[in-house]
C-alpha atoms as a PDB file:
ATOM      1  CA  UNK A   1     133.393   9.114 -69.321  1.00  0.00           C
ATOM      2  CA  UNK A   2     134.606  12.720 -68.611  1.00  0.00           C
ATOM      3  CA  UNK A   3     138.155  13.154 -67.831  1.00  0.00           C
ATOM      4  CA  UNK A   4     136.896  13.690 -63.471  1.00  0.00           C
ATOM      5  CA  UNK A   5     135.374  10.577 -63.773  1.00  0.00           C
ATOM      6  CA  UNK A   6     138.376   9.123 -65.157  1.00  0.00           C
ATOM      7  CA  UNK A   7     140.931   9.883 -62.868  1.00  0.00           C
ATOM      8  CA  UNK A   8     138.611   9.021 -59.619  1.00  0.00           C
ATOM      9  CA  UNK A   9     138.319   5.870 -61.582  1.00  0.00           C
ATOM     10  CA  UNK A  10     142.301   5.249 -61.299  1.00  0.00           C
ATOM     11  CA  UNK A  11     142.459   6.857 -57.740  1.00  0.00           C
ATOM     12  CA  UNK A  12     139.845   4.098 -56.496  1.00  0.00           C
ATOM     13  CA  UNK A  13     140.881   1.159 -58.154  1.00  0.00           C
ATOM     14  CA  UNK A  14     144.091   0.617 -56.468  1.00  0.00           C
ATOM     15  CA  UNK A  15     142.812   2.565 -53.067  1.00  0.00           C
ATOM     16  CA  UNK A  16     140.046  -0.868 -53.411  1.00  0.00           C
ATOM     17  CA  UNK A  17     142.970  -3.334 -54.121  1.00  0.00           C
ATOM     18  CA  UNK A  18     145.367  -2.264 -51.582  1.00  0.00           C
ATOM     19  CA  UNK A  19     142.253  -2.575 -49.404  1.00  0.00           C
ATOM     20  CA  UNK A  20     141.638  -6.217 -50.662  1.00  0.00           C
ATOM     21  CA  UNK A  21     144.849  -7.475 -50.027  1.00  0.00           C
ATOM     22  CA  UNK A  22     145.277  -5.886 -47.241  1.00  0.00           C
ATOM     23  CA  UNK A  23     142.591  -7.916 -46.221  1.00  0.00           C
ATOM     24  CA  UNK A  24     143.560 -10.963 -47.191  1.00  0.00           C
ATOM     25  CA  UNK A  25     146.692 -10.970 -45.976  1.00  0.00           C
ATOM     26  CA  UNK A  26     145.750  -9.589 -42.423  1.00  0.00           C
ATOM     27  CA  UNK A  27     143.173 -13.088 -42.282  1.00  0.00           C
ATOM     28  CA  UNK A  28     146.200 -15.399 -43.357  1.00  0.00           C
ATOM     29  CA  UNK A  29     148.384 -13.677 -40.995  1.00  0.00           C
ATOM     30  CA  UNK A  30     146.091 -13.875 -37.724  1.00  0.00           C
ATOM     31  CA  UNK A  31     144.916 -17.432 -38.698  1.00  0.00           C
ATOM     32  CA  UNK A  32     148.352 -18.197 -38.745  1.00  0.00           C
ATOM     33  CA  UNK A  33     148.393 -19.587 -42.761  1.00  0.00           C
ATOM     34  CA  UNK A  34     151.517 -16.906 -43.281  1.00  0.00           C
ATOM     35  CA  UNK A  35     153.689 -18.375 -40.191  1.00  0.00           C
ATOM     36  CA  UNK A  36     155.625 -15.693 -37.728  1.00  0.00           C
ATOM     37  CA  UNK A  37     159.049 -15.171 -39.211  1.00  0.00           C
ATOM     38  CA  UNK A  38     157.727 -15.863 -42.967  1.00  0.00           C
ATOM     39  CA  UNK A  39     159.250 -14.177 -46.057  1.00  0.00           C
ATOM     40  CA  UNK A  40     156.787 -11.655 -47.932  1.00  0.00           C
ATOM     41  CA  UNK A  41     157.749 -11.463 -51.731  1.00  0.00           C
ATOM     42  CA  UNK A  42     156.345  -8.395 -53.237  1.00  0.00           C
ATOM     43  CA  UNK A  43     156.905  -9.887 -56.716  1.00  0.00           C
ATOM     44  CA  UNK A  44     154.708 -12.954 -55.857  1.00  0.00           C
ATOM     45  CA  UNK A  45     151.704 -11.259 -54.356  1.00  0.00           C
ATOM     46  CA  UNK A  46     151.502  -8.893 -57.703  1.00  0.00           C
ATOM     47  CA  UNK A  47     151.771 -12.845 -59.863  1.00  0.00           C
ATOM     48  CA  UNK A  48     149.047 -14.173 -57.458  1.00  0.00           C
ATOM     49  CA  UNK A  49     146.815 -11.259 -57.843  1.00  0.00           C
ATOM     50  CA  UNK A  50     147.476  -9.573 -61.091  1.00  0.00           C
ATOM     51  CA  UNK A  51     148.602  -5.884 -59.924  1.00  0.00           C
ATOM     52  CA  UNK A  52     150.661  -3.470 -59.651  1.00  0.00           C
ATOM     53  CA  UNK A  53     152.907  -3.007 -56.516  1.00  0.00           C
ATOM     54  CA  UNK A  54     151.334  -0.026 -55.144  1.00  0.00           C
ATOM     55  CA  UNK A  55     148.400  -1.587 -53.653  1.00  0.00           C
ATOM     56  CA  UNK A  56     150.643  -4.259 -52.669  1.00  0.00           C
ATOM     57  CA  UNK A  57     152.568  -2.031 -50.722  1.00  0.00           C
ATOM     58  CA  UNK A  58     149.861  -0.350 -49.723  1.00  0.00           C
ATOM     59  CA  UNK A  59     148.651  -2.901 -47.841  1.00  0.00           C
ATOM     60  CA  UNK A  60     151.432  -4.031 -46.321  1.00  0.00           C
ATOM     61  CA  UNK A  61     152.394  -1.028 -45.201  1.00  0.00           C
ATOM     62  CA  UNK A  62     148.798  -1.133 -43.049  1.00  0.00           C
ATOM     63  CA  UNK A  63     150.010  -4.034 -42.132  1.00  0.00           C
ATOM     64  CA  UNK A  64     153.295  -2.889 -40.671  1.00  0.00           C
ATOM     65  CA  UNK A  65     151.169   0.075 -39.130  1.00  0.00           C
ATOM     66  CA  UNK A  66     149.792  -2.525 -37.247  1.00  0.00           C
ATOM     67  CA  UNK A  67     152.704  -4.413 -36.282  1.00  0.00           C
ATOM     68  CA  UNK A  68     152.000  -7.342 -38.034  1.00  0.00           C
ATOM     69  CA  UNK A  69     154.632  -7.314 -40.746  1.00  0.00           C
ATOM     70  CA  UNK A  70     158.126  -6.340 -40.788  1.00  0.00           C
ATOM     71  CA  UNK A  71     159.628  -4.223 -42.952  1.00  0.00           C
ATOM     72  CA  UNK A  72     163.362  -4.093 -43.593  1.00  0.00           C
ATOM     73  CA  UNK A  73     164.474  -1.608 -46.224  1.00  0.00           C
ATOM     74  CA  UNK A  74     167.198  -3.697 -48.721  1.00  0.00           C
ATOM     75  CA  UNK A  75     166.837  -6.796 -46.767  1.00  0.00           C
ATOM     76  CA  UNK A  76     163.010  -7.964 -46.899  1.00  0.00           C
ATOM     77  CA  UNK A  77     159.388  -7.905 -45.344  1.00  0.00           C
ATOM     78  CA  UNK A  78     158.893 -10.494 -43.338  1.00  0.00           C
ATOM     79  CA  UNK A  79     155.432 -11.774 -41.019  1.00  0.00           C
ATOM     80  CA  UNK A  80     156.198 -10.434 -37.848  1.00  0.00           C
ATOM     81  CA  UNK A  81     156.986 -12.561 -34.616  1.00  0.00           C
ATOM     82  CA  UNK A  82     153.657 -12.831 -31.931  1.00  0.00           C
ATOM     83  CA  UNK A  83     154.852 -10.069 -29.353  1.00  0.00           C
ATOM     84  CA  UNK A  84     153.515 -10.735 -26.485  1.00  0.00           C
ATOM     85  CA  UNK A  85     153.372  -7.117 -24.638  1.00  0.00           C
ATOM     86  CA  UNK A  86     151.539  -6.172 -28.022  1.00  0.00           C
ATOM     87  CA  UNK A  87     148.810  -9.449 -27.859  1.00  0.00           C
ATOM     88  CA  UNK A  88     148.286  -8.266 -23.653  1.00  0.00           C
ATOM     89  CA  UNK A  89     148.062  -5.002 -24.400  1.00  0.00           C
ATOM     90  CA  UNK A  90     145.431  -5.746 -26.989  1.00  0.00           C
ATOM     91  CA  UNK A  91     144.012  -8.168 -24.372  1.00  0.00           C
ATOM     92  CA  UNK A  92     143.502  -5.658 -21.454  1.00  0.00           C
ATOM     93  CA  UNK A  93     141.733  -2.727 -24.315  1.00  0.00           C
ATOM     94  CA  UNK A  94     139.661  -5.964 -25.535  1.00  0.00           C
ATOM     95  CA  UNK A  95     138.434  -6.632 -21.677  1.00  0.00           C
ATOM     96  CA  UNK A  96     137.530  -2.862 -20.471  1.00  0.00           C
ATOM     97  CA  UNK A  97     135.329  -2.593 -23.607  1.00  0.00           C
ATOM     98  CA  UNK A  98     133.755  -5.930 -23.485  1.00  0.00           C
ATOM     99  CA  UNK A  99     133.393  -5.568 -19.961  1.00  0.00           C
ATOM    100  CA  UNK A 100     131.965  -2.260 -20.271  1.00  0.00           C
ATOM    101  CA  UNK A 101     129.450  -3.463 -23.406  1.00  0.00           C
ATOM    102  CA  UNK A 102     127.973  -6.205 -21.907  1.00  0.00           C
ATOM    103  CA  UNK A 103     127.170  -4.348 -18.743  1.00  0.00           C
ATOM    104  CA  UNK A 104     124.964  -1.820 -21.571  1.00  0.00           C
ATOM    105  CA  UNK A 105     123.717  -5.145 -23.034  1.00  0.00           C
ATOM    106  CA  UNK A 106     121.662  -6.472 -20.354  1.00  0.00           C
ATOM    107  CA  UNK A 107     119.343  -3.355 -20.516  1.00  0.00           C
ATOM    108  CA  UNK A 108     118.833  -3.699 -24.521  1.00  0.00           C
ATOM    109  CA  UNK A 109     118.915  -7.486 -24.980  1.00  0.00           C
ATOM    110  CA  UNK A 110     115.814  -8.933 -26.748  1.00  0.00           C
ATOM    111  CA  UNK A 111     114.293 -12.346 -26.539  1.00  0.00           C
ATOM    112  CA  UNK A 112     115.975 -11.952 -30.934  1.00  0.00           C
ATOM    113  CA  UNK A 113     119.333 -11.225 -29.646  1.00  0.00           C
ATOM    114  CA  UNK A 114     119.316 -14.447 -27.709  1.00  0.00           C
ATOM    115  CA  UNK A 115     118.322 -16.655 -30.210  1.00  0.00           C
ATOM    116  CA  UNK A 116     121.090 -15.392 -32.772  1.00  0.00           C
ATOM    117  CA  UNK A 117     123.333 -16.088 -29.504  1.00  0.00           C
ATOM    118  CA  UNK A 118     122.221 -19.474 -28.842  1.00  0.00           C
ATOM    119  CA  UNK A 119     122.693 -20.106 -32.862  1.00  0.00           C
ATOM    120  CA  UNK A 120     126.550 -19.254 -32.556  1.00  0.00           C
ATOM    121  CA  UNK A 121     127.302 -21.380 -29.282  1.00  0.00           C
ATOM    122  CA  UNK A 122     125.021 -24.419 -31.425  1.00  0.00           C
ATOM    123  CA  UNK A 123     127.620 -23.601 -34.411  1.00  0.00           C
ATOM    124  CA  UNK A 124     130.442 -23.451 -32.153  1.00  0.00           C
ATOM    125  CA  UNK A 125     129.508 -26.851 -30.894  1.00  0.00           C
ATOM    126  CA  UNK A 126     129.141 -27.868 -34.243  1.00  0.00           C
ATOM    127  CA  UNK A 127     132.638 -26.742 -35.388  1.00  0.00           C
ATOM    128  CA  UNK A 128     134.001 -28.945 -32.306  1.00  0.00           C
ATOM    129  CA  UNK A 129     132.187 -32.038 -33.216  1.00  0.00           C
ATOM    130  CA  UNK A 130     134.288 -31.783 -36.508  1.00  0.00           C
ATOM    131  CA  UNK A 131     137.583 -30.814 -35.074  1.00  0.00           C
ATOM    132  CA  UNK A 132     137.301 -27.625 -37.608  1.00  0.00           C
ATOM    133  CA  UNK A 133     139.412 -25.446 -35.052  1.00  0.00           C
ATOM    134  CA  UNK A 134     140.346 -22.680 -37.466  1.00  0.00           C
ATOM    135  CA  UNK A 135     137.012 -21.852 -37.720  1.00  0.00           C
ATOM    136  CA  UNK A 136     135.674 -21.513 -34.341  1.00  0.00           C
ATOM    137  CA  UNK A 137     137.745 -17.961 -33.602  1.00  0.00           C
ATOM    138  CA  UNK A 138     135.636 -16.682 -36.416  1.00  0.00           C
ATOM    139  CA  UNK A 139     132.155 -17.769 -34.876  1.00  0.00           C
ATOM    140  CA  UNK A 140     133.928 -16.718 -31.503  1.00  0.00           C
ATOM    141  CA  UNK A 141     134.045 -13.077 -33.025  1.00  0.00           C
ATOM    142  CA  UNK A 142     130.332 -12.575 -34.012  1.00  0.00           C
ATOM    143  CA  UNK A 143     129.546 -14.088 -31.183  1.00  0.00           C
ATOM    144  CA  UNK A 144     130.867 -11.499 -29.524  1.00  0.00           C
ATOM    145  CA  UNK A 145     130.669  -8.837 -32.186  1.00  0.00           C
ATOM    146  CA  UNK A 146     126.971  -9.548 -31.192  1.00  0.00           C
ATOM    147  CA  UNK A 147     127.035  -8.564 -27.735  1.00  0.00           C
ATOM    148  CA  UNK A 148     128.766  -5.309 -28.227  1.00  0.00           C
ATOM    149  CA  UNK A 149     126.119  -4.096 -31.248  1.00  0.00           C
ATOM    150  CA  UNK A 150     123.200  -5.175 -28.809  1.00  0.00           C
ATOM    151  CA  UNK A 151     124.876  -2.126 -26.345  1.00  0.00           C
ATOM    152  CA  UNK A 152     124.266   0.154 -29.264  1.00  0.00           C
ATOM    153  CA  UNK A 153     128.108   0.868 -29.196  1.00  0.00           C
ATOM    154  CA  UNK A 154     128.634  -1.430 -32.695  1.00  0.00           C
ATOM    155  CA  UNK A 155     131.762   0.920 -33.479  1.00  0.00           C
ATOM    156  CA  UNK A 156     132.777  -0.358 -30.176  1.00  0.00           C
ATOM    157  CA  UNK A 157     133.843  -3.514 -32.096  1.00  0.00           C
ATOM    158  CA  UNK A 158     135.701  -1.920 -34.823  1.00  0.00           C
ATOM    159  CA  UNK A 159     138.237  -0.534 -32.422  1.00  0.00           C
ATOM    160  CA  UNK A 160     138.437  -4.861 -30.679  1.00  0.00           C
ATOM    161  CA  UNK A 161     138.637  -5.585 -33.435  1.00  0.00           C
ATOM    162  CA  UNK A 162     142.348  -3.393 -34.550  1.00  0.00           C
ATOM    163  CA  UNK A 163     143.807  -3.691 -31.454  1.00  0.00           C
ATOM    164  CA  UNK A 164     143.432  -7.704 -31.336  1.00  0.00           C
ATOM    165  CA  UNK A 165     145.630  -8.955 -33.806  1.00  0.00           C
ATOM    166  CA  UNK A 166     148.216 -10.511 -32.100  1.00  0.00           C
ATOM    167  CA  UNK A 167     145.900 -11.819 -30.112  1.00  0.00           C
ATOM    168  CA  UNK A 168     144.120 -13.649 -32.270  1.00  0.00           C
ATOM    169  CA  UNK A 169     147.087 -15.299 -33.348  1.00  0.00           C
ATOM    170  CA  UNK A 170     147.604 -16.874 -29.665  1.00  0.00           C
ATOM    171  CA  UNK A 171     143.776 -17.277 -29.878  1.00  0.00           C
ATOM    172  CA  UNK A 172     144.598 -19.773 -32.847  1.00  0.00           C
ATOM    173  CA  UNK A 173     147.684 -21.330 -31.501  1.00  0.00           C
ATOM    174  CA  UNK A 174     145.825 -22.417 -27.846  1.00  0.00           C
ATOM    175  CA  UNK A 175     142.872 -23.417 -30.268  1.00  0.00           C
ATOM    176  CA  UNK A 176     144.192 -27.232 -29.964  1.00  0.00           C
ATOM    177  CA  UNK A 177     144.833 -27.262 -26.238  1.00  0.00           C
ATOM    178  CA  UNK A 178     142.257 -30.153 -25.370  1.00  0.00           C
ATOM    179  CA  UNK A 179     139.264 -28.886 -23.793  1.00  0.00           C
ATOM    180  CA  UNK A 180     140.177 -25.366 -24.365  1.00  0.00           C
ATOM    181  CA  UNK A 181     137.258 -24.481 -26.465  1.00  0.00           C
ATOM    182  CA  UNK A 182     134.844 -26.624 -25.312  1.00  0.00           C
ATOM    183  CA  UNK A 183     135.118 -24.965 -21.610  1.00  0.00           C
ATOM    184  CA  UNK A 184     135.046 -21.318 -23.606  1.00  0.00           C
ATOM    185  CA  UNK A 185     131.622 -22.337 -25.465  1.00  0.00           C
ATOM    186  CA  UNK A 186     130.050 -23.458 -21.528  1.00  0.00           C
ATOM    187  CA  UNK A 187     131.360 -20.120 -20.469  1.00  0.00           C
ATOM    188  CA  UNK A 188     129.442 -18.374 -23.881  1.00  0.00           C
ATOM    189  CA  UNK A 189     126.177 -20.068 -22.662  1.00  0.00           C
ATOM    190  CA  UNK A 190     126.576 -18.767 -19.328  1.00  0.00           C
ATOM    191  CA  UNK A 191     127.436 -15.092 -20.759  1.00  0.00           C
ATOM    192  CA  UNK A 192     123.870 -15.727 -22.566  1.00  0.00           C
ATOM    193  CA  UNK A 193     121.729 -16.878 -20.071  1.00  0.00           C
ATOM    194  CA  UNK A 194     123.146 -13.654 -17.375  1.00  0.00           C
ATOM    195  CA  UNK A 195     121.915 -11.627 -20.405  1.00  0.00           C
ATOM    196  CA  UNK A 196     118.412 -13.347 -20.578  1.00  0.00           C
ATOM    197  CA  UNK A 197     118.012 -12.547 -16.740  1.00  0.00           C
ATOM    198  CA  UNK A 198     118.840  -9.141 -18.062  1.00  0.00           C
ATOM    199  CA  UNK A 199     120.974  -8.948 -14.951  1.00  0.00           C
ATOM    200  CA  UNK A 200     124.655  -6.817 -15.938  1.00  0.00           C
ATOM    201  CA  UNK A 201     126.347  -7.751 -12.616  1.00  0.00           C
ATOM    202  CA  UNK A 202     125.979 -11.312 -13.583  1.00  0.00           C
ATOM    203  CA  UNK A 203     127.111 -10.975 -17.540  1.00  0.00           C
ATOM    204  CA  UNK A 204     129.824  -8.755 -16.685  1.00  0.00           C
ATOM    205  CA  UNK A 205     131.241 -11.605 -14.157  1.00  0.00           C
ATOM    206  CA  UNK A 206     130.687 -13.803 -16.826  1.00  0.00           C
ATOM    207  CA  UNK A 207     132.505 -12.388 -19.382  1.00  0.00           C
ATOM    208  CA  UNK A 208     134.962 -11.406 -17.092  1.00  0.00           C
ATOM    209  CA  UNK A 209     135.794 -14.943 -15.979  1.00  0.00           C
ATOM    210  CA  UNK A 210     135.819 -16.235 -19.768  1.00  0.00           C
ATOM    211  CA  UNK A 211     138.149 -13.619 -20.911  1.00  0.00           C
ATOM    212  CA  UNK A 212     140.358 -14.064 -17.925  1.00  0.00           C
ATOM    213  CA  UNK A 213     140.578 -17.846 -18.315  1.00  0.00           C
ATOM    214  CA  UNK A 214     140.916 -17.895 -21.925  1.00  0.00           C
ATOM    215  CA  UNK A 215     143.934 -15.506 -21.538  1.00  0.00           C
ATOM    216  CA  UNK A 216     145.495 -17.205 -19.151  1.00  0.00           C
ATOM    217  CA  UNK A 217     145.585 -20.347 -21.480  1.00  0.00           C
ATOM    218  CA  UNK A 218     146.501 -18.480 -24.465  1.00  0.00           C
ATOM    219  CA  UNK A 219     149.885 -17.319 -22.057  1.00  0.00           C
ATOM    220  CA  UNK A 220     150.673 -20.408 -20.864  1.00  0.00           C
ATOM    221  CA  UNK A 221     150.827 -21.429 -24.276  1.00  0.00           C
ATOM    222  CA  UNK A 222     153.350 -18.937 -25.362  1.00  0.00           C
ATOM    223  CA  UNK A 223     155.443 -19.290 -22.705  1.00  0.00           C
ATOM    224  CA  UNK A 224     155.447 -23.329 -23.739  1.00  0.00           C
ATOM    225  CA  UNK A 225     154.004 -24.593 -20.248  1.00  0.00           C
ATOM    226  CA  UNK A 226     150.675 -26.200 -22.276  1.00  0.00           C
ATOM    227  CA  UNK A 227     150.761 -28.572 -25.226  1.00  0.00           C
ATOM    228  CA  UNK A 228     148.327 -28.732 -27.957  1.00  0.00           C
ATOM    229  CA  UNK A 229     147.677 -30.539 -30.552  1.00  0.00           C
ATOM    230  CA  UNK A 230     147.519 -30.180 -33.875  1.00  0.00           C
ATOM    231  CA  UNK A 231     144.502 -28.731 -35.751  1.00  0.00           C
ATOM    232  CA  UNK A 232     142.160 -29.542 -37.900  1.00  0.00           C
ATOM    233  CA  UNK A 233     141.309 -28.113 -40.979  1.00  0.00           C
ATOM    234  CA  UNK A 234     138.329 -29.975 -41.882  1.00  0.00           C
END
């Protein structure tokens, strides 16, 4: 191995950790595994993976770019609290694109794109038969992920997908509110069948009224006015 090869070797290796755990810890974090307010040991992330701490820090310092760890220089790093201004503010960037995508969608849809559609909602429906709430918000997001690569915008979702974090963690905590995501997968099937007409005015009410309604439990939930129960991780 010549002496280039070796050093891109060492410049990649912990560029494709720190991207790893950075991964990994973003998933636990929005799924709500690492709780808001939880301590972050540096030391026990290298144990648990076996490296160094630069991609450790790496990673969380992505993290804290994204406001979803705290860093506190000789006190600690620490899972950030859900801010709400930052989970609406993701929330209203979320709707004009979606919005905006699904419109472009009803002129591209195929009789193909449908049927991956209608798979999701079945798996969705599958997910709720087994009370396996943790995993519906990731069927939730291809289903959706979908929809915005049918409008031949699929960096569109890229972008979503950054600026939802901290809403995906009130996605997961109104998860359990009974009959949540059962009304959400009714409103998916009617987002899919206003795409089948090929009609946008239709899908973009559609998705409009889904993401409306699913916000509006998500804030009741953080502001305590809705119960829910408690998940399932089956």
């Amino acid at each position: 191995m010549s002496t280039g090869a070796a050093a891109r070797e060492t410049v990649e290796r912990p560029a494709q950790k720190a991207e790893q755990i950075y991964e990994l810890l973003r998933h636990a974090i929005v799924r709500l595994d690492m709780a808001p307010g939880a301590p972050i040991s540096e030391k026990e992330l290298c144990l648990r993976w076996g490296v160094s701490r630069t991609p450790v820090r790496e990673a969380l310092k992505r993290l804290a770019e994204e406001d979803l760890v705290d860093v506190f220089p000789h006190s600690g790093t620490y899972v950030s609290k859900i801010a709400y201004e930052v989970a609406e503010e993701g929330f209203v960037i979320r709707r004009a694109l979606e919005v905006e995508s699904i419109r472009r969608a009803a002129g591209f849809v195929t009789p193909a794109d449908i049927a991956r559609l209608d798979a999701l909602i079945a798996d969705m429906r599958d997910i709720l038969r087994r009370g396996a709430l943790k995993d519906y918000i990731e069927v939730d997001d291809a289903f959706h992920a979908s929809i915005v690569a049918i409008s031949r915008f699929p960096r569109m979702w890229k972008f979503v997908h950054l600026m939802k974090a901290h809403l995906d963690r009130m996605r997961h905590l109104s998860a359990p509110v009974p009959g949540h995501l059962a009304e959400t997968t009714e409103q998916h099937a009617t987002i899919v069948r206003a795409l089948e007409r090929r009609n946008p005015d239709q899908a973009e009410l559609a998705m409009t009224i889904h993401l409306d309604s699913s916000f509006a439990v998500m804030s009741a939930v953080h502001a305590g006015g809705v119960e829910a129960e408690t998940p399932k991780d089956t």
